[in-house]
Protein backbone atom coordinates (compact mmCIF):
# COMPACT_ATOMS: atom_id res chain seq x y z
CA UNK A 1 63.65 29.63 104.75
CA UNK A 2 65.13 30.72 108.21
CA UNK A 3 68.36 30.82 106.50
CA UNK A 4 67.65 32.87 103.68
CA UNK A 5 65.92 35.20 105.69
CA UNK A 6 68.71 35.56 108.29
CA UNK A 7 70.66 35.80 105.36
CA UNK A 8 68.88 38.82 103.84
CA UNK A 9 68.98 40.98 107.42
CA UNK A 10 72.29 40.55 107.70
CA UNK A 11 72.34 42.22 104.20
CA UNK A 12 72.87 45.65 103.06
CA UNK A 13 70.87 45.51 100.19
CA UNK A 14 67.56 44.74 101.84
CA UNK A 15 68.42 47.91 104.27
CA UNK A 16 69.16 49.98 101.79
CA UNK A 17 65.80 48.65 99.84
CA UNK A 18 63.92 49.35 102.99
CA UNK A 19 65.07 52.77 103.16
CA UNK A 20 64.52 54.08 99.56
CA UNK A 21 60.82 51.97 99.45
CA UNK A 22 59.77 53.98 103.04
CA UNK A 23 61.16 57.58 101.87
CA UNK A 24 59.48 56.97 98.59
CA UNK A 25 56.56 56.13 99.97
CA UNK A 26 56.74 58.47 102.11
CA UNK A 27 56.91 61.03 99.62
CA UNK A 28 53.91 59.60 97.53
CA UNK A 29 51.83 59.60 100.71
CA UNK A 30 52.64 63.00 101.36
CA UNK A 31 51.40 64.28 98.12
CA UNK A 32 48.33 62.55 98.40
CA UNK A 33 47.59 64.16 101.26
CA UNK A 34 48.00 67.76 100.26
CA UNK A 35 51.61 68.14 101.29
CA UNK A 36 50.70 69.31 104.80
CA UNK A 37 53.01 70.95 107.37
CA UNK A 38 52.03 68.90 110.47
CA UNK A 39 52.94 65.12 108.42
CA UNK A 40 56.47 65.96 106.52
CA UNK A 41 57.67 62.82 103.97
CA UNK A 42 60.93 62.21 106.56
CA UNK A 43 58.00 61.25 109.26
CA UNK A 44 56.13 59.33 107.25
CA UNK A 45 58.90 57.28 105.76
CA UNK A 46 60.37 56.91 109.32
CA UNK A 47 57.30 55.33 110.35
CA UNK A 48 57.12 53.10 107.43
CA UNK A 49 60.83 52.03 107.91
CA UNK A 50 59.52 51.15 111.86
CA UNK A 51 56.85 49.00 110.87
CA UNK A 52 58.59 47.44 108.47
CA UNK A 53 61.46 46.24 110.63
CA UNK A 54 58.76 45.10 113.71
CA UNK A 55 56.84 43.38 110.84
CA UNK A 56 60.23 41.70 109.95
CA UNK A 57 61.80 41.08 112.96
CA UNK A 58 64.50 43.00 112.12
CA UNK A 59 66.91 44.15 114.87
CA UNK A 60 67.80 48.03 114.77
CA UNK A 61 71.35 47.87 115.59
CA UNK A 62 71.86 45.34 112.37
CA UNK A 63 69.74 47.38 110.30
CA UNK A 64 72.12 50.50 111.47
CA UNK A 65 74.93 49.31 110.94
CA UNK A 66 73.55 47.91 107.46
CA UNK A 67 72.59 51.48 106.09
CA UNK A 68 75.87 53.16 107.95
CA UNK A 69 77.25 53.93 104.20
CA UNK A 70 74.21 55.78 103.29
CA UNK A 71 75.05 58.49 106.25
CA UNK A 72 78.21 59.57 104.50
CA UNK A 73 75.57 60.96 101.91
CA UNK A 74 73.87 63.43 104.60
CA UNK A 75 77.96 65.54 104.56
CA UNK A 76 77.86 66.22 100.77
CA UNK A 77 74.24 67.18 100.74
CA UNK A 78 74.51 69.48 103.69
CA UNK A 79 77.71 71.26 101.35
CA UNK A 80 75.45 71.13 98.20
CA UNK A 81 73.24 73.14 100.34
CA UNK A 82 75.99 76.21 99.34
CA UNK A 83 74.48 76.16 95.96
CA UNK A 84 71.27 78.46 96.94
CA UNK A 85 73.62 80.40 99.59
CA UNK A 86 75.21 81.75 96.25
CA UNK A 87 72.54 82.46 94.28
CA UNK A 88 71.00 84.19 96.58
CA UNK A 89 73.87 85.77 98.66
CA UNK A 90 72.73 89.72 97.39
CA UNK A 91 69.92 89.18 100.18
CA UNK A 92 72.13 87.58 102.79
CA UNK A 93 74.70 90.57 102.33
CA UNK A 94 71.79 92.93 102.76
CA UNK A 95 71.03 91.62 106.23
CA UNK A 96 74.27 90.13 107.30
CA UNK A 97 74.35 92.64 110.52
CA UNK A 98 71.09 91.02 111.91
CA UNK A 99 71.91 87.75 111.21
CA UNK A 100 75.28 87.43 113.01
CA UNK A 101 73.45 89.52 115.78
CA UNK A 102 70.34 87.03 115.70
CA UNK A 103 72.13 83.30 115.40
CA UNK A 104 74.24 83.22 118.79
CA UNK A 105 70.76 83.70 120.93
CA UNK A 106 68.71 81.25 118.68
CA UNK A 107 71.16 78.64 118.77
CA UNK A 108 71.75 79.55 122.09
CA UNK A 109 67.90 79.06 123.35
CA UNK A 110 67.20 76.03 120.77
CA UNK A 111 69.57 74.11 123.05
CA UNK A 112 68.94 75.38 126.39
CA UNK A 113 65.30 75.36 126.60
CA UNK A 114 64.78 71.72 125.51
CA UNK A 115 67.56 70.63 128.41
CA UNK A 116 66.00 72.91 131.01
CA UNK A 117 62.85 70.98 130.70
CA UNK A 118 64.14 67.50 130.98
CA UNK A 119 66.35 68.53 133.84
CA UNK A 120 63.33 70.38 135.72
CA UNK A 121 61.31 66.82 134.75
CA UNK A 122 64.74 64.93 136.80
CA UNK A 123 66.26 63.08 133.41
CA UNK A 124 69.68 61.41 133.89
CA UNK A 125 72.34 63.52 132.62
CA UNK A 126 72.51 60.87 129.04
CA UNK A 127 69.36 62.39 128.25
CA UNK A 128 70.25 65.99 128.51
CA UNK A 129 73.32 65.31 126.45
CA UNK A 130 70.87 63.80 123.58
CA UNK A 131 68.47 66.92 123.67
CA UNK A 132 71.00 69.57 123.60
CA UNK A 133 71.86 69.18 119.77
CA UNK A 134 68.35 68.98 118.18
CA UNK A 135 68.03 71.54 116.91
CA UNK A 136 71.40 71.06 114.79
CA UNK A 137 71.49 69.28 111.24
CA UNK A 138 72.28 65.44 111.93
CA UNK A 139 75.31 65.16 110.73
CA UNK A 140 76.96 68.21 112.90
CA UNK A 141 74.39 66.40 115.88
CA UNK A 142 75.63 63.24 115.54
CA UNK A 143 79.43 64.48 116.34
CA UNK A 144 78.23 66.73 118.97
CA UNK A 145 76.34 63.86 120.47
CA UNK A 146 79.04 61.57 120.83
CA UNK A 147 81.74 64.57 122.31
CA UNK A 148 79.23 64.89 124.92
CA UNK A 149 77.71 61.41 125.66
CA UNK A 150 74.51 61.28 124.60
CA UNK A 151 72.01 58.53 122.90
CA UNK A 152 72.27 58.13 119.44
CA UNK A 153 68.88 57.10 119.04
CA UNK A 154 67.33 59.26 121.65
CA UNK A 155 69.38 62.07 119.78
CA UNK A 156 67.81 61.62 116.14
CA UNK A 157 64.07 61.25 117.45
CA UNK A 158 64.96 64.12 119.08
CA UNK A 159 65.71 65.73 115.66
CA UNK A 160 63.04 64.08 113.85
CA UNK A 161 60.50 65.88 116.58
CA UNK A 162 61.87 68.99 117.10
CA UNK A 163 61.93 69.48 112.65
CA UNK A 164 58.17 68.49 112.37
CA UNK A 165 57.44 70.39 115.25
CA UNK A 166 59.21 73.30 114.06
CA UNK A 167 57.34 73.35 110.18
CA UNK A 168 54.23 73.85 112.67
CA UNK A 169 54.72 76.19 114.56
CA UNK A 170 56.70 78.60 112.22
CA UNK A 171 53.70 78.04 109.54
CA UNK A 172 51.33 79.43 112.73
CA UNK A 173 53.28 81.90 114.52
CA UNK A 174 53.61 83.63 111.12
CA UNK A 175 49.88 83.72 110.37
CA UNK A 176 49.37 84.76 113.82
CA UNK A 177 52.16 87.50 113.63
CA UNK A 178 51.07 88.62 109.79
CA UNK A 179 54.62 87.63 108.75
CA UNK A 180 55.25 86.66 105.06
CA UNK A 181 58.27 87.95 104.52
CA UNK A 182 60.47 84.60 102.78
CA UNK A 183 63.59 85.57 104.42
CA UNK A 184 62.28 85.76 107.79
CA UNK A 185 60.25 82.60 107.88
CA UNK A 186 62.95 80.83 105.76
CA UNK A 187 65.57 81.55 108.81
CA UNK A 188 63.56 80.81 111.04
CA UNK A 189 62.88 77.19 109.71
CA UNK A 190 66.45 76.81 109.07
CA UNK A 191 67.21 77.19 112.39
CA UNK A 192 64.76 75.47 114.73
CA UNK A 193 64.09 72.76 111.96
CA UNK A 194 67.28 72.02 110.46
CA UNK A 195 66.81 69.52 107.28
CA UNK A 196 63.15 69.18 108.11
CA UNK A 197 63.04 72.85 107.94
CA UNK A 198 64.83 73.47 104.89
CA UNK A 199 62.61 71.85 102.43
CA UNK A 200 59.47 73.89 104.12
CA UNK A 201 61.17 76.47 103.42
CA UNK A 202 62.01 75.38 100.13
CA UNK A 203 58.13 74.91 99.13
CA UNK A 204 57.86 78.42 100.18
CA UNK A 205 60.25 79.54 97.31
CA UNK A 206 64.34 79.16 96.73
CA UNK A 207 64.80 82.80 99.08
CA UNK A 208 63.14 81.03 101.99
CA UNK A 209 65.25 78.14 101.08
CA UNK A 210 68.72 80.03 100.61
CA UNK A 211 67.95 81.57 103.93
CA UNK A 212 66.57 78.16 106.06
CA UNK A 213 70.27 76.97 104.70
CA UNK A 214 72.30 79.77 105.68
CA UNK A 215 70.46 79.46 109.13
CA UNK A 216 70.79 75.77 109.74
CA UNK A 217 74.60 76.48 108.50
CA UNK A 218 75.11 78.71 111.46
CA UNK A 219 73.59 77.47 113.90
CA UNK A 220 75.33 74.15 113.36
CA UNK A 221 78.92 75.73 113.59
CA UNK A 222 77.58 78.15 116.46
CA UNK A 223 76.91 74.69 118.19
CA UNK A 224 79.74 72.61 116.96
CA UNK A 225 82.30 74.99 118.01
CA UNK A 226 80.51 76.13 121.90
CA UNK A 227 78.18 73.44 123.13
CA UNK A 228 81.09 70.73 123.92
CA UNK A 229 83.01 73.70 125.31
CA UNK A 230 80.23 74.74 127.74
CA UNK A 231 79.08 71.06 128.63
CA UNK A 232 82.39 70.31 130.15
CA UNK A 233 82.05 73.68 131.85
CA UNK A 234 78.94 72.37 133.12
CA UNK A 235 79.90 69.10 133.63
């Protein structure tokens, strides 16, 4: 039995069946309970996939580098994300001014403010270097992350956080502010939320979702193409 079982962690299959079976049922959970903002399906199914591999003793780094294959997915669906930029590109044209104006400062503040904190709070520089892409869709983060030395696994909690977090507090600040406007709350998901963000916005209708993609687009390459610079700067 201890054979068959080592056998079976050392397996891709039985990662890659313990992935699908917590998104899945993360996404049935997450109908059930109304679809809410606060509880996305990638949370739920993250915390399924935990269980399960404390329940089976199954080591993290093995189970990483088990499901490694099923990260070269996350690059074509980020492109395939181009497909609502075009069909709705007559209302990006229309405010392409503010946009370009509006993404260096976001991206900008989405990285600084989170490694502010942790340096007022006296974390090691390894830290810092994991909170400064997480706002950034993971695989644009994950590149970023390793230019600049940070924790791969303190880097995606980081993203898992800062998305959920995000859906919350753009759903509030906009009934707070009086702001339905689908463009507007759509970039702003896209943005702060990244992936997380993007299907919010996406149950808000495809203009909120053509927008949360154009946003997370930009502030990715914004981040790609500046953050390494300045963190050498920085040191």
């Amino acid at each position: 039995m201890s054979e068959l079982h080592a056998s079976l962690l050392d397996s891709p299959i039985l990662a890659a069946a313990l992935t699908l079976a917590a998104y899945l049922g993360g996404v049935r959970l997450f109908e059930r309970l109304g679809r809410p903002s606060w509880c996305p399906a990638v949370l739920i199914g993250a915390v399924l996939t935990a269980a399960s591999l404390w329940l089976l003793r199954y080591e993290y780094v093995d189970y990483r580098r088990n499901v490694a294959w099923l990260t070269l997915l996350l690059g074509p669906a980020t492109v395939a994300l181009a497909v609502p930029l075009y069909q709705q590109r007559h209302h990006i044209f229309a405010l392409w001014r503010p946009i370009l104006c509006c993404v260096p400062l976001a991206a900008a503040l989405a990285a600084l403010y989170a490694v502010l904190i942790a340096w007022l709070l006296g974390a090691p520089p390894m830290v810092l270097a994991s909170l400064a892409p997480k706002s950034v869709t993971a695989p644009i983060a994950m590149g970023i992350n390793e230019q600049i030395g940070g924790s791969l696994s303190l880097m995606l909690g980081g993203l898992l956080i800062t998305g959920v977090m995000s859906t919350i507090f753009v759903s509030l600040l906009a009934k707070w502010l009086r702001i339905d406007d689908k463009r507007l709350l759509g970039f702003a998901l896209g943005v702060n939320g990244h992936a997380i963000g993007i299907v919010r916005a996406f149950e808000l209708g495809p203009t909120a979702g053509a927008f949360a993609s154009l946003g997370m687009s930009l502030t990715g390459i914004f981040t790609a193409v500046l953050l390494p610079l300045v963190w050498r700067l920085f040191g």
